[in-house]
Protein backbone atom coordinates (compact mmCIF):
# COMPACT_ATOMS: atom_id res chain seq x y z
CA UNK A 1 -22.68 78.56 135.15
CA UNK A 2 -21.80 75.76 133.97
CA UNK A 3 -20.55 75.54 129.52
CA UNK A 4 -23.40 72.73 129.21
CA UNK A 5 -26.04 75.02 129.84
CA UNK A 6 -24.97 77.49 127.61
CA UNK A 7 -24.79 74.32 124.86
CA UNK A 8 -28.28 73.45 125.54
CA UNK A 9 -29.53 76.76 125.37
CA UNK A 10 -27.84 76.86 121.52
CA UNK A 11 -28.97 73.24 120.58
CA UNK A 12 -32.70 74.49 121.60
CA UNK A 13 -32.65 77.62 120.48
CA UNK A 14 -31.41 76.44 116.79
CA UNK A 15 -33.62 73.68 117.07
CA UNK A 16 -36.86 76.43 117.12
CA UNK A 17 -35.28 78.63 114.72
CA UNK A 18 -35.16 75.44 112.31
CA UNK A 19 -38.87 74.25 113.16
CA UNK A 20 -39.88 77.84 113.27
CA UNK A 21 -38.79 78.01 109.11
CA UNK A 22 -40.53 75.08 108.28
CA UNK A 23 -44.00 75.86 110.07
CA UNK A 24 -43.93 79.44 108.40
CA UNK A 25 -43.29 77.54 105.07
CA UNK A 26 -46.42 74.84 105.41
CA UNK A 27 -48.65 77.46 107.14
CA UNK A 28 -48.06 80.57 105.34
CA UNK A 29 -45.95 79.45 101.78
CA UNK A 30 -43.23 81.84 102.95
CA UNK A 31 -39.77 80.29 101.33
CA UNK A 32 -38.03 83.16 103.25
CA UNK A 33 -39.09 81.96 106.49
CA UNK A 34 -38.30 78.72 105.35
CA UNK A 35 -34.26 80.19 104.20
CA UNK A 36 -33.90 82.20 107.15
CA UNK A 37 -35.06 79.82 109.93
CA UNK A 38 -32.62 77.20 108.15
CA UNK A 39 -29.84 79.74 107.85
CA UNK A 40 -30.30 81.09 111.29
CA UNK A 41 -30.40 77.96 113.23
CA UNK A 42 -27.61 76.69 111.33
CA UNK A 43 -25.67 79.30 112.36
CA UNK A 44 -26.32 78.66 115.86
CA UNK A 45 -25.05 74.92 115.18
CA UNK A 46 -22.07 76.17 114.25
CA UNK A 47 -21.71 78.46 117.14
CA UNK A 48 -22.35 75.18 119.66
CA UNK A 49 -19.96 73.24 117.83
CA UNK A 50 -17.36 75.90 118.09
CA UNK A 51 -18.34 75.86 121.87
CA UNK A 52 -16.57 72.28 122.30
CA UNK A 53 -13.01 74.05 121.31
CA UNK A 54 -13.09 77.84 121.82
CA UNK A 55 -16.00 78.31 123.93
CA UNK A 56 -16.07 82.72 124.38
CA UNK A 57 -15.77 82.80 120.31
CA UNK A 58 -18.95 79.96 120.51
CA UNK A 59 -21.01 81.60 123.00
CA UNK A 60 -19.84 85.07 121.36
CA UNK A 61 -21.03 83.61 118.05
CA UNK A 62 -24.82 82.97 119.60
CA UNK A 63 -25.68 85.61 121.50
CA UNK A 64 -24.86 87.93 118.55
CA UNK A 65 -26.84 85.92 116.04
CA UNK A 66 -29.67 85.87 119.19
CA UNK A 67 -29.36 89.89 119.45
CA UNK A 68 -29.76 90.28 115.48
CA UNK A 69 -32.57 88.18 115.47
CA UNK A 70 -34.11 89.13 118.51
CA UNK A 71 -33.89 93.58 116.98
CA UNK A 72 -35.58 91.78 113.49
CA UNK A 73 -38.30 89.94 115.47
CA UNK A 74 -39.00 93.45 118.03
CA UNK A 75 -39.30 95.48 114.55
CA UNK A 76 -41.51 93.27 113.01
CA UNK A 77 -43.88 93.22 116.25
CA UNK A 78 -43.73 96.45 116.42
CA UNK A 79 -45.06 96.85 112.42
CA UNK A 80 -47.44 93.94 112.88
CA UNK A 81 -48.48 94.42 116.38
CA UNK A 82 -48.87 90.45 116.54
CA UNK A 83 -48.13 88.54 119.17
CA UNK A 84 -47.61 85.15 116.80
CA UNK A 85 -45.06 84.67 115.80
CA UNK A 86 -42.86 87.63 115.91
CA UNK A 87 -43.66 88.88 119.85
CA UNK A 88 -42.54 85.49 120.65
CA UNK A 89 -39.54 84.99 119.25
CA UNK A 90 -38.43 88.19 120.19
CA UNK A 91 -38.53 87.48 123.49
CA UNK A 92 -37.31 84.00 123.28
CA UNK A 93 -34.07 85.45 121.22
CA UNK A 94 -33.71 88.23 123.64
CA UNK A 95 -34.20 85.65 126.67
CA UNK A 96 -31.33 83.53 124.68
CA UNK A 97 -29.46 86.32 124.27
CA UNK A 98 -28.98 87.10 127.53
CA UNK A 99 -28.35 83.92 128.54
CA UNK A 100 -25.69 83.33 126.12
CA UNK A 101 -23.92 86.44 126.92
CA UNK A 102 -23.87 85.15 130.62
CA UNK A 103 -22.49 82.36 129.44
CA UNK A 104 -19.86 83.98 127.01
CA UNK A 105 -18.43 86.47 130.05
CA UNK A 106 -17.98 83.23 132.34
CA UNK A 107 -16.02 81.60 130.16
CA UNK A 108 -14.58 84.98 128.87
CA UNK A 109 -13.24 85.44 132.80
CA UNK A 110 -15.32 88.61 132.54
């Protein structure tokens, strides 16, 4: 697979961790979604810059800040039993996760 889907999948995926904080914050008041969807997709723009130099430790980086996110979002689905938002993004981090982790072995050479 080519490294620049793996990059895209990271610029996305921060990009609706990022949006994801704000809309909690205007719909809901929540300052923590607000901090953690900041903090969160931040840390997976780090992890695509580190892609361009030492991509396993970039792609590494993502899918393990996907996986975290993705067991937070499953627990809180499972304690809310709501699809919105927390069904979701489970399944979009686990779907990113996945992906990521594809991307890391390839580059990897496992």
């Amino acid at each position: 697979m080519p490294v620049v889907v793996g990059q895209i999948t990271l610029a996305i995926y921060a990009l609706l961790l990022q949006a994801g904080g704000v809309i909690g914050y205007k719909m809901a008041g929540s300052k923590a979604s607000l901090i953690a969807g900041i903090v969160s997709g931040q840390l997976e723009v780090i992890a695509l810059f580190i892609t361009f130099f030492m991509p396993a430790i970039g792609f590494g980086m993502g899918a393990g800040v996907a996986v975290a996110l993705a067991l937070l979002f499953i627990f809180r689905f499972l304690k809310t039993k709501r699809l919105m938002p927390s069904g979701m993004l489970a399944v979009v981090s686990l779907l990113t996760a996945i992906l990521l982790f594809v991307q890391y072995s390839a580059v990897a050479g496992r």
